[in-house]
Protein backbone atom coordinates (compact mmCIF):
# COMPACT_ATOMS: atom_id res chain seq x y z
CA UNK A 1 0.00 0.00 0.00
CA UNK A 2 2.31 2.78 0.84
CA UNK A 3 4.55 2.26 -2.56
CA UNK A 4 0.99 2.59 -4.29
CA UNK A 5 0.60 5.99 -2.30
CA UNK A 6 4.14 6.94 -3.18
CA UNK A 7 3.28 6.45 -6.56
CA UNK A 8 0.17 8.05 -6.94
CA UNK A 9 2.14 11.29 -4.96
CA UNK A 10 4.26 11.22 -7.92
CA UNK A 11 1.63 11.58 -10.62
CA UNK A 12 1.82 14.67 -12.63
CA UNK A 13 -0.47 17.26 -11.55
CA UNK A 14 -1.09 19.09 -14.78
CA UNK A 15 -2.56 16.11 -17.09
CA UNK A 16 -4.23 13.23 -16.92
CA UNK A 17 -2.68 9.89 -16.02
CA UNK A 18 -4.29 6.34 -17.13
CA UNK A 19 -4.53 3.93 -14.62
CA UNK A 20 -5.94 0.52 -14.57
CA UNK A 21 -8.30 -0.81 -11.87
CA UNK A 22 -10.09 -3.86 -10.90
CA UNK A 23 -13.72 -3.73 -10.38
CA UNK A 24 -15.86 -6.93 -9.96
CA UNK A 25 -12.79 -8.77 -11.33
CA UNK A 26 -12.71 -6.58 -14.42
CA UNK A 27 -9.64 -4.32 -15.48
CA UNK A 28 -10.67 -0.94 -15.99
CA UNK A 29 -8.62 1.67 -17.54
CA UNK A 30 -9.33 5.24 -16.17
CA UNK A 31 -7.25 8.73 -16.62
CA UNK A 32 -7.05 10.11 -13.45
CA UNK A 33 -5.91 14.00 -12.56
CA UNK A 34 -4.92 14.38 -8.81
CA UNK A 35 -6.05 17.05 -7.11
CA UNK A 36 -2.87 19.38 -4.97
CA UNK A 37 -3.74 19.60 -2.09
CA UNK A 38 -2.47 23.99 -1.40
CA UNK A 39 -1.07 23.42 2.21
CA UNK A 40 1.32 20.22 1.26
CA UNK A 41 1.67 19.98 -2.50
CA UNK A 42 0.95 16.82 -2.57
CA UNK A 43 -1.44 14.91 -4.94
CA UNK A 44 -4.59 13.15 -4.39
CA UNK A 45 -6.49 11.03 -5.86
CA UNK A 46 -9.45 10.64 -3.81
CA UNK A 47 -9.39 6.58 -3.15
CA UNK A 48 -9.65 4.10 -0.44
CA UNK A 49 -6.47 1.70 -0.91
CA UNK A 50 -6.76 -1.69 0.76
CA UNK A 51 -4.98 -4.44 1.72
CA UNK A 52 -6.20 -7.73 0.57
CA UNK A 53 -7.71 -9.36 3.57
CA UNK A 54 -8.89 -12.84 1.76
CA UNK A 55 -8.57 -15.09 4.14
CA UNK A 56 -9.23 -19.14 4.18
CA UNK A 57 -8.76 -22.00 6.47
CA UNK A 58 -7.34 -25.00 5.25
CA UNK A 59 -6.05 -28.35 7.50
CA UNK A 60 -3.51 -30.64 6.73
CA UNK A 61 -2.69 -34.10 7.92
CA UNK A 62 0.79 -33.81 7.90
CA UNK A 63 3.70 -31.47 7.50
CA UNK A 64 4.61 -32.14 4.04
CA UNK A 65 0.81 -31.60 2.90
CA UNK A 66 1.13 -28.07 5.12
CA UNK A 67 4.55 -27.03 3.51
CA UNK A 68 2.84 -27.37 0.05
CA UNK A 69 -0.09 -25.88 1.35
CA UNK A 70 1.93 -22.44 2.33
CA UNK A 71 4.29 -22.73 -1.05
CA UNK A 72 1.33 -22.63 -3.17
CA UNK A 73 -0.54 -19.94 -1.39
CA UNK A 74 2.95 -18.00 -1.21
CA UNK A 75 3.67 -18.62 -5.00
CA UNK A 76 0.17 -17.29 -6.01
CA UNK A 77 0.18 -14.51 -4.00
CA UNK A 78 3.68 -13.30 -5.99
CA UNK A 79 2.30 -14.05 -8.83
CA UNK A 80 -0.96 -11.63 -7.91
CA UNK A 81 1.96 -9.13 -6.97
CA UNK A 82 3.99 -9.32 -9.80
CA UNK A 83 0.76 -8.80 -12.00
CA UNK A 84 -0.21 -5.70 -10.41
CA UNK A 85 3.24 -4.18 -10.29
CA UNK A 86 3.22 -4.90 -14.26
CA UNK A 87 0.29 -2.91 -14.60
CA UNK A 88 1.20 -0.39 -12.32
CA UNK A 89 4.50 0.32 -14.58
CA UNK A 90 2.84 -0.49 -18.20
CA UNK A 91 -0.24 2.15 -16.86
CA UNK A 92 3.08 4.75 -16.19
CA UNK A 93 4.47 3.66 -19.47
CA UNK A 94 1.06 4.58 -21.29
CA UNK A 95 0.85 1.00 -22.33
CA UNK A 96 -2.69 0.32 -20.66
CA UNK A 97 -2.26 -2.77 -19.83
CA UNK A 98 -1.04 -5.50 -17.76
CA UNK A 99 -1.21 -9.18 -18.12
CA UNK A 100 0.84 -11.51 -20.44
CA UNK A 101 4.44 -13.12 -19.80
């Protein structure tokens, strides 16, 4: 979360910006101009940024079933991480989109 604040601080101010976001599981793309705010300089973009907080219980029946358990769940969640940032930097780019590899 805070190097997707640091980023969006860094947006210019004087022009629109495309960015891509997921609603409903759906990539958007959306130009976005961030409001200054006059007391700190910095920009604004007027969203709530989240953590994901998916959680899920699962059980194993032994310790090798458990380490595979976490190495998937760890691999996947990289993998959602490494997407995002690819967006993030092809939206900077002006490529629009993320996705591929």
């Amino acid at each position: 979360v805070k190097k997707t604040v640091e980023y969006i601080r860094s947006l210019p101010v004087d022009a629109p910006s495309a960015m891509i976001v997921e609603r409903a599981g759906q990539q958007q793309q959306i130009d976005v101009l961030p409001l200054v705010d006059p007391s700190s300089g910095l920009a604004r973009l007027g969203v709530m940024i989240n953590v994901n907080s998916d959680r899920f219980m699962m059980k194993a029946s032994d310790f090798p079933e458990a380490a595979g358990i976490a190495s998937d769940t760890v691999q996947r969640l990289l993998g959602e991480q490494v997407e995002a940032l690819k967006s993030l930097i092809a939206s900077a780019a002006g490529g629009g989109g993320g996705g591929g590899g």
